[in-house]
C-alpha atoms as a PDB file:
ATOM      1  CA  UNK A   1      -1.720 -48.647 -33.388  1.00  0.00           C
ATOM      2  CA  UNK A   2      -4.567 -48.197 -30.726  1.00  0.00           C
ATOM      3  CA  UNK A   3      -7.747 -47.025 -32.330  1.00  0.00           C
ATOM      4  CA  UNK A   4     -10.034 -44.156 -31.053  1.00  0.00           C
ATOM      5  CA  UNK A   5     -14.026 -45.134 -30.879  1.00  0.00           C
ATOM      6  CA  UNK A   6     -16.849 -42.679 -30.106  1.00  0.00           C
ATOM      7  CA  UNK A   7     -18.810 -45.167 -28.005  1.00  0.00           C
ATOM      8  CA  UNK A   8     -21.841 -42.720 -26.514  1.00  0.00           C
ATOM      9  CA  UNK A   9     -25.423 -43.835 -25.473  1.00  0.00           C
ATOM     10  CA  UNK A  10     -28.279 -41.027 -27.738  1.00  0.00           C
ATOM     11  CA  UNK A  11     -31.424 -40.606 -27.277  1.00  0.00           C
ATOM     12  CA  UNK A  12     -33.916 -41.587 -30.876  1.00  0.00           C
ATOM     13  CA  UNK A  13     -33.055 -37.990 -31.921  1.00  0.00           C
ATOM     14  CA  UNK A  14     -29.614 -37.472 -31.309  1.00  0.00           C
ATOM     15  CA  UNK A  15     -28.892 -35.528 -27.727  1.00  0.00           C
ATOM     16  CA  UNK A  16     -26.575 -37.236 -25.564  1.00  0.00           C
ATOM     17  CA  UNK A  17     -27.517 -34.454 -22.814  1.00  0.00           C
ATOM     18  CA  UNK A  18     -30.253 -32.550 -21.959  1.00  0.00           C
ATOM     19  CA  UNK A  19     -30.203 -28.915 -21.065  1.00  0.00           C
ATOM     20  CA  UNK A  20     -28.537 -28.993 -18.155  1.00  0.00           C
ATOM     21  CA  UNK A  21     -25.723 -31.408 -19.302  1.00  0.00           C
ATOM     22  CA  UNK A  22     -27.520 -34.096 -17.545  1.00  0.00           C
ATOM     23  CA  UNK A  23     -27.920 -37.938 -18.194  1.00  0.00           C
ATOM     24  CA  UNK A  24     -31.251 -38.836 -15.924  1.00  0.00           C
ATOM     25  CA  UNK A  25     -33.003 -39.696 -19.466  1.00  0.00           C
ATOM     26  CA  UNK A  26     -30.487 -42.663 -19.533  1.00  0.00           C
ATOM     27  CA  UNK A  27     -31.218 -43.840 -16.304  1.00  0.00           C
ATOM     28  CA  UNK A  28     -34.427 -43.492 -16.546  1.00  0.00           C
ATOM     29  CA  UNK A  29     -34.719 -46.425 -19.866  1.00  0.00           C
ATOM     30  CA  UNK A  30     -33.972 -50.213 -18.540  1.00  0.00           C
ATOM     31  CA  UNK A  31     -30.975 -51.355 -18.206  1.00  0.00           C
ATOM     32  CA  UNK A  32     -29.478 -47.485 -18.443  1.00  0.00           C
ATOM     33  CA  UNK A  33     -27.840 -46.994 -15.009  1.00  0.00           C
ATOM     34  CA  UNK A  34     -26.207 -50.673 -15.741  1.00  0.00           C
ATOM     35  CA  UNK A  35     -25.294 -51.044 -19.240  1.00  0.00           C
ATOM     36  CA  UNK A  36     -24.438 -55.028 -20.674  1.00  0.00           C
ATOM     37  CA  UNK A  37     -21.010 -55.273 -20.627  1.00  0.00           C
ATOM     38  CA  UNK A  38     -21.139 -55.815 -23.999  1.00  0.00           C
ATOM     39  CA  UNK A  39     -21.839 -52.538 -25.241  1.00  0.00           C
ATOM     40  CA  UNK A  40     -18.853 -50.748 -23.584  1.00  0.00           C
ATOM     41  CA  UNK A  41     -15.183 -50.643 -25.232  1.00  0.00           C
ATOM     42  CA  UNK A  42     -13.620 -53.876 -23.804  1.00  0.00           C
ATOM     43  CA  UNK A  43     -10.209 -53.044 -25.092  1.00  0.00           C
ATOM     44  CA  UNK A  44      -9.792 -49.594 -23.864  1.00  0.00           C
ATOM     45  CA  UNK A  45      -7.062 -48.469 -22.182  1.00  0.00           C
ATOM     46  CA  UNK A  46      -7.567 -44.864 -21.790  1.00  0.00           C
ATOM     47  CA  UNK A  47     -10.403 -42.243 -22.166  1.00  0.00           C
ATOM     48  CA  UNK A  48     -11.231 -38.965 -23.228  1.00  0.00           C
ATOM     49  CA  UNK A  49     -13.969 -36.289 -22.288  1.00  0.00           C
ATOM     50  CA  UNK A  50     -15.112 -33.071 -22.181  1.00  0.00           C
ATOM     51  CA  UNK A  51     -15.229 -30.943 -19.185  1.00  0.00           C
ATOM     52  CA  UNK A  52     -18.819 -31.031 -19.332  1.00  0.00           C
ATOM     53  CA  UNK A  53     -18.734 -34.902 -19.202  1.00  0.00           C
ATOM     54  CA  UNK A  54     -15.881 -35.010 -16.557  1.00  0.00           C
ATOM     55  CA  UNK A  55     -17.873 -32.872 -14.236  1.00  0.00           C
ATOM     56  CA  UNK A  56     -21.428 -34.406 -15.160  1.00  0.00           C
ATOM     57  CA  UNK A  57     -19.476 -37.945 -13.422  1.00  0.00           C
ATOM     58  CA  UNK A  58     -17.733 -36.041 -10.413  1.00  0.00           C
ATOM     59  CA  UNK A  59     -21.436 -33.963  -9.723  1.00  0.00           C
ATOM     60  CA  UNK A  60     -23.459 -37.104 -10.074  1.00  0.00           C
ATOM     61  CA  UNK A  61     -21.745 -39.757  -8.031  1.00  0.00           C
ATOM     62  CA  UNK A  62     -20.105 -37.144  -5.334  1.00  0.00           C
ATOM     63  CA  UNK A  63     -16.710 -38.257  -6.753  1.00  0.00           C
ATOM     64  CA  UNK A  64     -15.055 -35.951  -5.035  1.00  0.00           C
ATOM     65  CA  UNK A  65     -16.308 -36.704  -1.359  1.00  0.00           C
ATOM     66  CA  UNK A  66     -16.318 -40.121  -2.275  1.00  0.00           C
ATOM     67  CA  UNK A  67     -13.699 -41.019  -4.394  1.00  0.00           C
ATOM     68  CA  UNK A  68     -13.901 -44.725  -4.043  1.00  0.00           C
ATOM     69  CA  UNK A  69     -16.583 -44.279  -6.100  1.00  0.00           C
ATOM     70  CA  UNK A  70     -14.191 -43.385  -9.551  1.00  0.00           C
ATOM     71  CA  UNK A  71     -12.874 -47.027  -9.886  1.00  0.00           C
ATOM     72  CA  UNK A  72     -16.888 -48.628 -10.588  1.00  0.00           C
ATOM     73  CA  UNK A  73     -16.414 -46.860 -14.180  1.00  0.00           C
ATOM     74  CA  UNK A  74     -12.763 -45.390 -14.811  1.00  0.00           C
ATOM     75  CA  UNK A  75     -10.764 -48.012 -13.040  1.00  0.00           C
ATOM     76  CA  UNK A  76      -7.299 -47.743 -13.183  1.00  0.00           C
ATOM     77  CA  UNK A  77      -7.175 -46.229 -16.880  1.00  0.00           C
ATOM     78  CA  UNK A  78      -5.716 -42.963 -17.342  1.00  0.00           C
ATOM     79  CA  UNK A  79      -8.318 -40.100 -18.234  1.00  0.00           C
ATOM     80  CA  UNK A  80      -7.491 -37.097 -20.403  1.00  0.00           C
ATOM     81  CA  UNK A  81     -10.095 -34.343 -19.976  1.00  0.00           C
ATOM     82  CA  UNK A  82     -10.252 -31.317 -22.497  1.00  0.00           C
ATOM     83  CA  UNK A  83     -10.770 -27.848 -20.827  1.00  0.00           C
ATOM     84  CA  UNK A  84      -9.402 -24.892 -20.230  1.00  0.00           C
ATOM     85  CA  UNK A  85     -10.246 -24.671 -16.723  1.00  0.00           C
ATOM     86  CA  UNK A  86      -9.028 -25.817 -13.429  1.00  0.00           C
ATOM     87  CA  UNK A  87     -11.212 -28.341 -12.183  1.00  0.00           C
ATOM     88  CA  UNK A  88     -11.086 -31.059  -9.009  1.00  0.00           C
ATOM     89  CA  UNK A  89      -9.473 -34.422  -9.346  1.00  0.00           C
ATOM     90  CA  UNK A  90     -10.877 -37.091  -7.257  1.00  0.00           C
ATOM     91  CA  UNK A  91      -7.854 -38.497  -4.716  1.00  0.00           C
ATOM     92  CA  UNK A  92      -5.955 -41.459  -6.649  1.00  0.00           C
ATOM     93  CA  UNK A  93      -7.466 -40.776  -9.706  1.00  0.00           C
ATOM     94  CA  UNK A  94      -5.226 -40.341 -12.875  1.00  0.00           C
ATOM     95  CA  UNK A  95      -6.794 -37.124 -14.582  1.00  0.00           C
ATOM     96  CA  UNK A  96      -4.524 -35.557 -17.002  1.00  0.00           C
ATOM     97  CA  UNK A  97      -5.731 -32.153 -18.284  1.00  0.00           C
ATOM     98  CA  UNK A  98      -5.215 -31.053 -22.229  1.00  0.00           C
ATOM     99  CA  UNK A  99      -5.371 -27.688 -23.703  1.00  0.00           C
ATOM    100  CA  UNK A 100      -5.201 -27.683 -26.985  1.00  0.00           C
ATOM    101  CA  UNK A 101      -6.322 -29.020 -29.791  1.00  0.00           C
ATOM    102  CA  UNK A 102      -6.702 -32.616 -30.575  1.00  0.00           C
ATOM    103  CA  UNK A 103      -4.359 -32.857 -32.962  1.00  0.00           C
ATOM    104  CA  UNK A 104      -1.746 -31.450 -30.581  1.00  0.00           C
ATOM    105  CA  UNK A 105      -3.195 -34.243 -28.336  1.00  0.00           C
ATOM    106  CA  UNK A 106      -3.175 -37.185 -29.798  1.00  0.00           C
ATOM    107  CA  UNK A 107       0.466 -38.703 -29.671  1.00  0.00           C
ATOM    108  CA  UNK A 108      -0.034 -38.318 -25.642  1.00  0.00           C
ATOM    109  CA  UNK A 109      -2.999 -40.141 -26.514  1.00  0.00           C
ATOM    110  CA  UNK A 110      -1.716 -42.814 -28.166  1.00  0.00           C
ATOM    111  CA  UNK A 111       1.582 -43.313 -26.020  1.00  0.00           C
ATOM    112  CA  UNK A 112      -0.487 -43.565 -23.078  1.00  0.00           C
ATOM    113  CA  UNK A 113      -2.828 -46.311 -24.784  1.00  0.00           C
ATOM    114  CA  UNK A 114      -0.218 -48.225 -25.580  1.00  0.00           C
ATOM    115  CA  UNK A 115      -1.428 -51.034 -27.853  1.00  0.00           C
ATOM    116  CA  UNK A 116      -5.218 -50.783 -26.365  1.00  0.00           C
ATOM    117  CA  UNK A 117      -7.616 -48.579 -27.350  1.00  0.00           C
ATOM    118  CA  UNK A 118      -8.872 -44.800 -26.726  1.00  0.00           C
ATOM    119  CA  UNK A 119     -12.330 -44.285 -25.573  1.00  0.00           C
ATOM    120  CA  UNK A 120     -13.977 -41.051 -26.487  1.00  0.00           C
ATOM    121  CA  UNK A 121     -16.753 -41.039 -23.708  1.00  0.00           C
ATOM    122  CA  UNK A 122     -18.097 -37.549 -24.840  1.00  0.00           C
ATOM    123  CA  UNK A 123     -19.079 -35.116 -25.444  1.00  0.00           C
ATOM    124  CA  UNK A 124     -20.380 -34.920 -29.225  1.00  0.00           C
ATOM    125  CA  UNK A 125     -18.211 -31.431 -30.279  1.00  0.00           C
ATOM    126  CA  UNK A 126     -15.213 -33.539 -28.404  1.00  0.00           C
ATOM    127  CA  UNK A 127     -16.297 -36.084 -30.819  1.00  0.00           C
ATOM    128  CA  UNK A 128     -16.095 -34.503 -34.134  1.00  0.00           C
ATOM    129  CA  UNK A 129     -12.840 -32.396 -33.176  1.00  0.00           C
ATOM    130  CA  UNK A 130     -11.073 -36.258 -33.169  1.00  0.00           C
ATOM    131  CA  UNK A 131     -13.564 -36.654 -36.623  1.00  0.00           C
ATOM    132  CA  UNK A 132     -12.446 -32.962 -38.134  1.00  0.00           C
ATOM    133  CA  UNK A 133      -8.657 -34.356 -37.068  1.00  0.00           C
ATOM    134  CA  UNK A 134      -8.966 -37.616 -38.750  1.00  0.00           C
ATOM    135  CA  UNK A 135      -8.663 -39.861 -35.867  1.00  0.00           C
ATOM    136  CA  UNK A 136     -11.610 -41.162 -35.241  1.00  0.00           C
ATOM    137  CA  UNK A 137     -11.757 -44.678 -36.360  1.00  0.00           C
ATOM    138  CA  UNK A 138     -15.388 -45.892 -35.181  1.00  0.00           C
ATOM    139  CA  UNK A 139     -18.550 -44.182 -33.786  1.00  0.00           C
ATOM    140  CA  UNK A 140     -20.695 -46.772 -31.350  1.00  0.00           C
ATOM    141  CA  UNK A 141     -24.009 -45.508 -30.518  1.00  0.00           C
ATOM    142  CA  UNK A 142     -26.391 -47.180 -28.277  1.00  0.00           C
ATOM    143  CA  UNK A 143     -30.011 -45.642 -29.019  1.00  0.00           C
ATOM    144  CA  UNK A 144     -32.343 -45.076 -25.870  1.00  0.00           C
ATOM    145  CA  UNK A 145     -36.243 -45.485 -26.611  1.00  0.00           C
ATOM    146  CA  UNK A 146     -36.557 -41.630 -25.608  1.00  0.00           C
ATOM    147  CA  UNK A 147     -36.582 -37.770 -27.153  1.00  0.00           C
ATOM    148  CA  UNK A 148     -35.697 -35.192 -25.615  1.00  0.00           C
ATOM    149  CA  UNK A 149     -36.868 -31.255 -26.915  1.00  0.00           C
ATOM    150  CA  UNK A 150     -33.123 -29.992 -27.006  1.00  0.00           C
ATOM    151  CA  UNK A 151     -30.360 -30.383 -25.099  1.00  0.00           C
ATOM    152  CA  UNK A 152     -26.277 -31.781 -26.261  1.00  0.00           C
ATOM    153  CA  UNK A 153     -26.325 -33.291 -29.964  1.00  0.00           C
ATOM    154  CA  UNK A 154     -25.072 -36.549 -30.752  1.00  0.00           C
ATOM    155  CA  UNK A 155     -22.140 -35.128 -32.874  1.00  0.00           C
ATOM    156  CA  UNK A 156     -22.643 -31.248 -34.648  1.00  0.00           C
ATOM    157  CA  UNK A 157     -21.060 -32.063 -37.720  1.00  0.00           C
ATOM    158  CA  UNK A 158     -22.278 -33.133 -40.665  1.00  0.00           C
ATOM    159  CA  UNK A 159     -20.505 -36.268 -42.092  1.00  0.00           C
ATOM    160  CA  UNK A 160     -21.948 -37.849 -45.270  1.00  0.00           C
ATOM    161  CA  UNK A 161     -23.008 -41.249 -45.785  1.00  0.00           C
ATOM    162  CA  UNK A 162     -19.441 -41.952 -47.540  1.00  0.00           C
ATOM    163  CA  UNK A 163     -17.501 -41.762 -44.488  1.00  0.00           C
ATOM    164  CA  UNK A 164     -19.404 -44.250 -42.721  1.00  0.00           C
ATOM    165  CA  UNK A 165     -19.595 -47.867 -43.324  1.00  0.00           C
ATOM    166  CA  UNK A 166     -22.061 -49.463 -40.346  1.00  0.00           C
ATOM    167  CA  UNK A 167     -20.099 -52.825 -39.289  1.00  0.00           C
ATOM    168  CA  UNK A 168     -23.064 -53.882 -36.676  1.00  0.00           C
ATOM    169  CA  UNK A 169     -26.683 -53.267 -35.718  1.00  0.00           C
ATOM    170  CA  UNK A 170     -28.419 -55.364 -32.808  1.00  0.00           C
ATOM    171  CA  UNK A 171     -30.711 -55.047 -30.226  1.00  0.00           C
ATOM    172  CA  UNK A 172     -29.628 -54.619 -26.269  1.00  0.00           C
ATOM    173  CA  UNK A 173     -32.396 -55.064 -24.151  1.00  0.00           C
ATOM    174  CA  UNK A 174     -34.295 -51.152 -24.696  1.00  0.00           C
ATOM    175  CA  UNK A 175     -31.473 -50.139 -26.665  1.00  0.00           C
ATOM    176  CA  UNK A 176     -30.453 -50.509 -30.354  1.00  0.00           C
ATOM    177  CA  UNK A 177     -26.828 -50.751 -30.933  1.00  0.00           C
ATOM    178  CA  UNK A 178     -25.008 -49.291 -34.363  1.00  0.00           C
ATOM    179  CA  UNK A 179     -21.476 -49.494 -34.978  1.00  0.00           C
ATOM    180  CA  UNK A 180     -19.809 -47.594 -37.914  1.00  0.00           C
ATOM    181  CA  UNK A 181     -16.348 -47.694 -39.174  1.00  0.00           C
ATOM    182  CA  UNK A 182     -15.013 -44.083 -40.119  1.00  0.00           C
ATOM    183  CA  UNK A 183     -12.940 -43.687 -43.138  1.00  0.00           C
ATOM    184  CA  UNK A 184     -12.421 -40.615 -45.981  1.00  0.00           C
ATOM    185  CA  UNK A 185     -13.633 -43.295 -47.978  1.00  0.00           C
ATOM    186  CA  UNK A 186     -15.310 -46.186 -45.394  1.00  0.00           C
ATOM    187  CA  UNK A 187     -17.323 -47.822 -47.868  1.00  0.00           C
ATOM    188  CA  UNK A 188     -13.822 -48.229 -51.099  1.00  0.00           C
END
């Protein structure tokens, strides 16, 4: 069975956004606009996102106009994007709309993974609806040297220290990489 990873990049106190849904504080830190290949899900085979995420990507690089543009980061994976509205899909893109809740999502999910994996790009609430379901199986966070005053959290739940094992910690150029392994129990 494919497993579902958060894999996000936070800033040192925990907004993946600022204000205005915006990621210009990740591009602003070396080597944020062009992340080592190392620190994105190799063995996913379809993602997830938010609307606010979805149309963060189609606002910043013009998808739309330019949808040549989709395959640098989605490639040819599938992409299932919670909301409730209608929004654009960039021409050949595979964008596959859910209403619902995640739990009424996931075997959709997981027959259109197949044996790889599902990518939860973000955002954080997204996040801890697949956590509140159960189905998260791994949170990846890659931790920007910046702070921003408010903006998106990392994930608005609170999860205690028992349902978290961490499984790696390294350093990636600016940023510091943490992996964690969720469980009811991570650490039996």
């Amino acid at each position: 069975m494919s497993r579902i990873i958060f894999d996000t990049a936070t800033t040192l106190n925990g907004f993946l956004a600022d204000d205005e849904h915006s990621l210009a504080w990740l591009f602003a830190v070396d080597g944020g606009d062009d992340p080592d290949e190392t620190l994105l899900p190799q063995g996913a085979t379809v993602m997830v996102e938010g609307s606010h995420t979805y149309e963060w990507s189609l606002r910043e690089w013009d998808i739309v106009e330019q949808p040549g543009k989709w395959q640098e980061f989605y490639g040819d994976r599938p992409v299932f994007v919670f909301s409730t509205r209608e929004l654009p899909v960039p021409e050949g893109a595979d964008v596959r709309f859910l209403r619902g809740t995640v739990a009424e999502a996931l075997p959709a999910l997981r027959e259109a993974a197949g044996d790889g994996d599902i990518w939860v790009v973000g955002g954080g609430d997204l996040a801890g609806q697949f956590l509140d379901a159960g189905a998260l199986d791994e949170i990846a966070i890659s931790i920007a040297p910046i702070a921003l005053r408010s903006g998106a959290p990392l994930l608005p739940r609170r999860v205690e220290s028992d349902r978290l094992t961490l499984i790696e910690a390294r350093q990636v150029g600016q940023f510091a990489r943490l992996v964690y392994r969720v469980g009811q129990e991570a650490s039996a």
